[in-house]
N, C-alpha and C. Protein backbone atom coordinates (compact mmCIF):
# COMPACT_ATOMS: atom_id res chain seq x y z
N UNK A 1 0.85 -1.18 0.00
CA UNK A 1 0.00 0.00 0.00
C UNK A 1 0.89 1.25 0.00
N UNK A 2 0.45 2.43 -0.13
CA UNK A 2 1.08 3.50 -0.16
C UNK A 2 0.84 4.50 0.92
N UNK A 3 1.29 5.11 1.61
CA UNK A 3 1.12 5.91 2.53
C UNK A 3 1.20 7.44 1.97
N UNK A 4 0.47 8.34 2.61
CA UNK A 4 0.69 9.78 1.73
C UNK A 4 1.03 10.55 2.96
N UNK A 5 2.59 11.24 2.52
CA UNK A 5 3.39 11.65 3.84
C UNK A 5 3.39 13.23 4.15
N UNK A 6 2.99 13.58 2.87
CA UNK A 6 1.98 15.59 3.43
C UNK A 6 2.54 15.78 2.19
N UNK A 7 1.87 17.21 1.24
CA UNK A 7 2.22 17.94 0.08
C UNK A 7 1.89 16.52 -1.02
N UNK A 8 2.87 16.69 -1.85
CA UNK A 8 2.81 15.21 -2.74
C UNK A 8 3.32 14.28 -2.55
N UNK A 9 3.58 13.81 -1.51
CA UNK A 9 4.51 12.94 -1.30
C UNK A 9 4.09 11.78 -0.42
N UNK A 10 4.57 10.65 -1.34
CA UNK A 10 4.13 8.89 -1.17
C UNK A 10 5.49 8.47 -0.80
N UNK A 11 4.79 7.22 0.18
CA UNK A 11 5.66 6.27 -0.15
C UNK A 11 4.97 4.61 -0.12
N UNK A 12 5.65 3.86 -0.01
CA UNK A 12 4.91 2.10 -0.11
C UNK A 12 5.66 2.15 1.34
N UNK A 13 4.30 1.53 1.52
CA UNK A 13 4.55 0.87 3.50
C UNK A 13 5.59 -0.33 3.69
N UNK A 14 5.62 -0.74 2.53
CA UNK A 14 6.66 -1.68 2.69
C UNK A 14 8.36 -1.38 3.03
N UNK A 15 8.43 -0.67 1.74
CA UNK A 15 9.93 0.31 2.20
C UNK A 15 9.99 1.19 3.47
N UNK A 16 8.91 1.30 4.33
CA UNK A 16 8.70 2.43 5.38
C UNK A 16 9.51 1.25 6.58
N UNK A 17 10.87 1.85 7.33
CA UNK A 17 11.61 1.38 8.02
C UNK A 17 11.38 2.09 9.11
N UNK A 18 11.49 3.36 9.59
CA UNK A 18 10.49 3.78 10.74
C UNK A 18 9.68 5.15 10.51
N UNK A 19 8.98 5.64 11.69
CA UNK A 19 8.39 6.56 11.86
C UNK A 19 8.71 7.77 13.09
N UNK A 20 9.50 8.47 12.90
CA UNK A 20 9.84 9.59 14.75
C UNK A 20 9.39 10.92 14.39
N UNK A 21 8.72 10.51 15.61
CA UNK A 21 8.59 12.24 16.28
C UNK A 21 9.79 13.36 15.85
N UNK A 22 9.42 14.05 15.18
CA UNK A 22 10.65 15.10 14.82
C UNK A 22 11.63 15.59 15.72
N UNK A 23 10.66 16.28 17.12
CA UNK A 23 11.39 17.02 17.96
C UNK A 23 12.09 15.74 19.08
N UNK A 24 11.38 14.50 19.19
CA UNK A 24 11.92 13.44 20.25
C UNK A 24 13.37 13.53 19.65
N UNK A 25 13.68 12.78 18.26
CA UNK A 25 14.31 12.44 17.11
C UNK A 25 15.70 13.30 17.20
N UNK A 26 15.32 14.75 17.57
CA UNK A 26 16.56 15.42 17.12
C UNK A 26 17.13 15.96 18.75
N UNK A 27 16.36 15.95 19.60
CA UNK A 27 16.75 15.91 20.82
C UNK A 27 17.88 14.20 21.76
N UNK A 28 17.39 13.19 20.82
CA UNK A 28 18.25 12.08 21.02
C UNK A 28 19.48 12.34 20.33
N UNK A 29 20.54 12.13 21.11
CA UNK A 29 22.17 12.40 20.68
C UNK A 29 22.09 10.75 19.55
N UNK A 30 21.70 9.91 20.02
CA UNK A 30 21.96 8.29 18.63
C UNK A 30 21.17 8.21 17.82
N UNK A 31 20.28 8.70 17.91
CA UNK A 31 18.91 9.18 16.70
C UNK A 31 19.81 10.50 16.22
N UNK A 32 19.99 11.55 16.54
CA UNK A 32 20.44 12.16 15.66
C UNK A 32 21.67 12.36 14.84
N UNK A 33 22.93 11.04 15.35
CA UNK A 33 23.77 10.82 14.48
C UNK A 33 23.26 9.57 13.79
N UNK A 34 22.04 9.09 14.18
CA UNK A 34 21.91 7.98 12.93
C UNK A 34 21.10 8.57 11.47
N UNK A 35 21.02 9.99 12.00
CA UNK A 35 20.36 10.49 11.30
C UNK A 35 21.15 11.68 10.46
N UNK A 36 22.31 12.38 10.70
CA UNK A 36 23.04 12.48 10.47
C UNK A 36 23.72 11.77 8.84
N UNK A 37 23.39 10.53 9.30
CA UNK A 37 23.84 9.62 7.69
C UNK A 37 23.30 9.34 6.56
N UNK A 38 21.88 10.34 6.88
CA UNK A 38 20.54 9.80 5.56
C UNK A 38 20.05 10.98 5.20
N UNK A 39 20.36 11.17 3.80
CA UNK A 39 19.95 12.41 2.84
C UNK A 39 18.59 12.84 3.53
N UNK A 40 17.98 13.53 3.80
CA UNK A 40 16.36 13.56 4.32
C UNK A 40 15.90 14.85 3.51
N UNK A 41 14.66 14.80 2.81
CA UNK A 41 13.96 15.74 2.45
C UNK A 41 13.14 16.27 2.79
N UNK A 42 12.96 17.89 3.01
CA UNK A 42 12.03 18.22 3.35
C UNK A 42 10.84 18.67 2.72
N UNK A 43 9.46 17.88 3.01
CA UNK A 43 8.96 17.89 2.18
C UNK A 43 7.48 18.99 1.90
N UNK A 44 7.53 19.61 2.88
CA UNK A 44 6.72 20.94 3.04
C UNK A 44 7.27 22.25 3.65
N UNK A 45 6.36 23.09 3.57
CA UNK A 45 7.44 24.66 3.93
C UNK A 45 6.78 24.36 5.33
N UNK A 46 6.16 24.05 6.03
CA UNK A 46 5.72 24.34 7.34
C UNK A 46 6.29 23.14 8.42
N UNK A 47 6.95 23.93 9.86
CA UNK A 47 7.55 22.96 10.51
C UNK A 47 7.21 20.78 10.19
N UNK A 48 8.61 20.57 10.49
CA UNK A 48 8.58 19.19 10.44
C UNK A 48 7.83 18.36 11.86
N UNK A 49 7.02 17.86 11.33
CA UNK A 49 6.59 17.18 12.82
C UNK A 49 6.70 15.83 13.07
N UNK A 50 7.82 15.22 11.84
CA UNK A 50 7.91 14.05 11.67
C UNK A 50 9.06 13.41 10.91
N UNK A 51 9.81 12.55 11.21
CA UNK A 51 10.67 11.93 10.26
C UNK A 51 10.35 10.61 9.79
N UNK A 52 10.47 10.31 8.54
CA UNK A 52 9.80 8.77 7.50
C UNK A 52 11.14 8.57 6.98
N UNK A 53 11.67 7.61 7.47
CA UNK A 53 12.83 6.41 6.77
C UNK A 53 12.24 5.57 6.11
N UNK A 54 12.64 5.43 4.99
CA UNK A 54 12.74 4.61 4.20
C UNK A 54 13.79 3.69 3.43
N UNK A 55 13.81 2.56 2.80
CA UNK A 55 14.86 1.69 2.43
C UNK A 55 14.35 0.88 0.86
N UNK A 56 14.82 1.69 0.38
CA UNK A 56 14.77 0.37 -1.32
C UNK A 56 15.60 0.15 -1.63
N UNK A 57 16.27 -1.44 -1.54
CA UNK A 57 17.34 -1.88 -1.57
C UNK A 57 18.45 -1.66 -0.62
N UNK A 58 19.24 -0.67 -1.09
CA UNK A 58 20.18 -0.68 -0.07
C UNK A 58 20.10 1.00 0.12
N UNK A 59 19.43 2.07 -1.00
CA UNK A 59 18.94 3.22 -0.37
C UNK A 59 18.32 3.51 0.78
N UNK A 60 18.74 4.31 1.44
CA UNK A 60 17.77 4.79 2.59
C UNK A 60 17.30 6.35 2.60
N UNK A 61 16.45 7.06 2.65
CA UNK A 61 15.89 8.26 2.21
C UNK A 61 15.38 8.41 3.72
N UNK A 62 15.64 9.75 4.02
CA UNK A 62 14.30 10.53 5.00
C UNK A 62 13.51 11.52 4.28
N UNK A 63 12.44 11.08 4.82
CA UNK A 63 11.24 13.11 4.52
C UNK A 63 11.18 13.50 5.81
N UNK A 64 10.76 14.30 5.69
CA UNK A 64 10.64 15.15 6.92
C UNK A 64 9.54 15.57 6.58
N UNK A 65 7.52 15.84 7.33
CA UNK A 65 6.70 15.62 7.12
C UNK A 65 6.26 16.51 8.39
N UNK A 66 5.05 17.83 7.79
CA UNK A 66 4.11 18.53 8.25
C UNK A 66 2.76 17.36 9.20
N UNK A 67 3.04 15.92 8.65
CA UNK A 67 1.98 15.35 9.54
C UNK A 67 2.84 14.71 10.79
N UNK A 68 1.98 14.67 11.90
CA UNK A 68 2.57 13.96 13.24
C UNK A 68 2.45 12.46 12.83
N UNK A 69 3.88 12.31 13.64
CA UNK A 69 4.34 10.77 13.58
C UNK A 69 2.63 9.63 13.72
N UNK A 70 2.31 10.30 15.24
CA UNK A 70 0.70 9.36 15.86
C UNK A 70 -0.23 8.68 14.29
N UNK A 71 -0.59 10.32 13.61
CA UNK A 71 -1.15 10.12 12.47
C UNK A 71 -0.84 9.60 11.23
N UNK A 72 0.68 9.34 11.32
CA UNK A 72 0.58 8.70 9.83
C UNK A 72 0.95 7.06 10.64
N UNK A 73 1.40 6.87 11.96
CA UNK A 73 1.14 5.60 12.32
C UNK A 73 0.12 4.93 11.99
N UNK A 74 -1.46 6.21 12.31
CA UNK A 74 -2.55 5.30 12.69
C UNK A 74 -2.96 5.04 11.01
N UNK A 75 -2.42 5.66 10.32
CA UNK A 75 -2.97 5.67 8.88
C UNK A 75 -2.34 4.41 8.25
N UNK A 76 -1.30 4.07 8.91
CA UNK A 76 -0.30 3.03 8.34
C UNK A 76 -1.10 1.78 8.52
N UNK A 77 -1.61 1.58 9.69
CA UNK A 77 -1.94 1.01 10.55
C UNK A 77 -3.67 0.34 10.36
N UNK A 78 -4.35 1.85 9.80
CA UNK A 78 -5.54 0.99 8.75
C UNK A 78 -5.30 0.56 7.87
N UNK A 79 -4.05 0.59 6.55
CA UNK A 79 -4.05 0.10 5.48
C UNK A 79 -3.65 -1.19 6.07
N UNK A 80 -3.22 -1.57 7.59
CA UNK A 80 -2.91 -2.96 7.51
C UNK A 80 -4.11 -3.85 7.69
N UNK A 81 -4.69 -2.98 8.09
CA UNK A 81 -6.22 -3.55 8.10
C UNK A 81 -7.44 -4.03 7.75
N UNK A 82 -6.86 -3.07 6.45
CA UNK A 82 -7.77 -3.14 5.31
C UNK A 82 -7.57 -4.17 4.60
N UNK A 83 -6.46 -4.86 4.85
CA UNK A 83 -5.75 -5.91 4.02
C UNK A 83 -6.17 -7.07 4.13
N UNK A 84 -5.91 -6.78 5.91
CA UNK A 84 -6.14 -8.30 6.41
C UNK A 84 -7.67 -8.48 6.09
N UNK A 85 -8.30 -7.80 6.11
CA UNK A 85 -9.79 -7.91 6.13
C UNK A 85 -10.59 -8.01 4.44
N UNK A 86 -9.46 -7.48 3.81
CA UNK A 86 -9.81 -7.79 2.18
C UNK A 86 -10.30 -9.65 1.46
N UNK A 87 -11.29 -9.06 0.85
CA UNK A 87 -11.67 -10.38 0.26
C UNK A 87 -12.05 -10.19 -0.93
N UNK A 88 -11.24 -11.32 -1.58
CA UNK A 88 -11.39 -11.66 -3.19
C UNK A 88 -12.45 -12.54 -3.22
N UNK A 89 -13.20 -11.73 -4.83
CA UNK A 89 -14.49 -12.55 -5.41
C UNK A 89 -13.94 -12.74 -6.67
């Protein structure tokens, strides 16, 4: 499935490796040198309230995202739902 991470910007839940709180994220000294090592984009003009790692292949990408971490959890979190609960005719 695809997740929509604020402005235009997707990604597939599958490649989605984690989800942080922006301000937790950059206040941790090992979160923020692990973060430190991954290109991250920002992907709206209005504060970040969120960081989205991602991994295809051996890329790893951040956005940085106007939506709170909680909300694109819980959004993540119905598409898993929707899945399990999907039925083919």
């Amino acid at each position: 499935m695809i997740l929509h991470l604020g402005n235009d910007c997707f990604a597939r839940t599958e490649n989605i490796v984690m989800i942080l709180d922006y301000e937790e994220a950059v206040k941790n000294e090992d979160t923020s040198l692990f973060l430190k090592g991954i290109e991250c984009l920002k992907i709206a003009e209005d504060n970040p309230k969120s960081i989205i790692i991602t991994q295809e292949g051996e890329k790893k990408q951040g956005f940085l995202s106007p939506i709170s971490s909680r909300t694109l959890l819980r959004r993540s979190k119905k598409f898993e739902l929707e899945e399990e609960n999907c039925v083919l005719r």
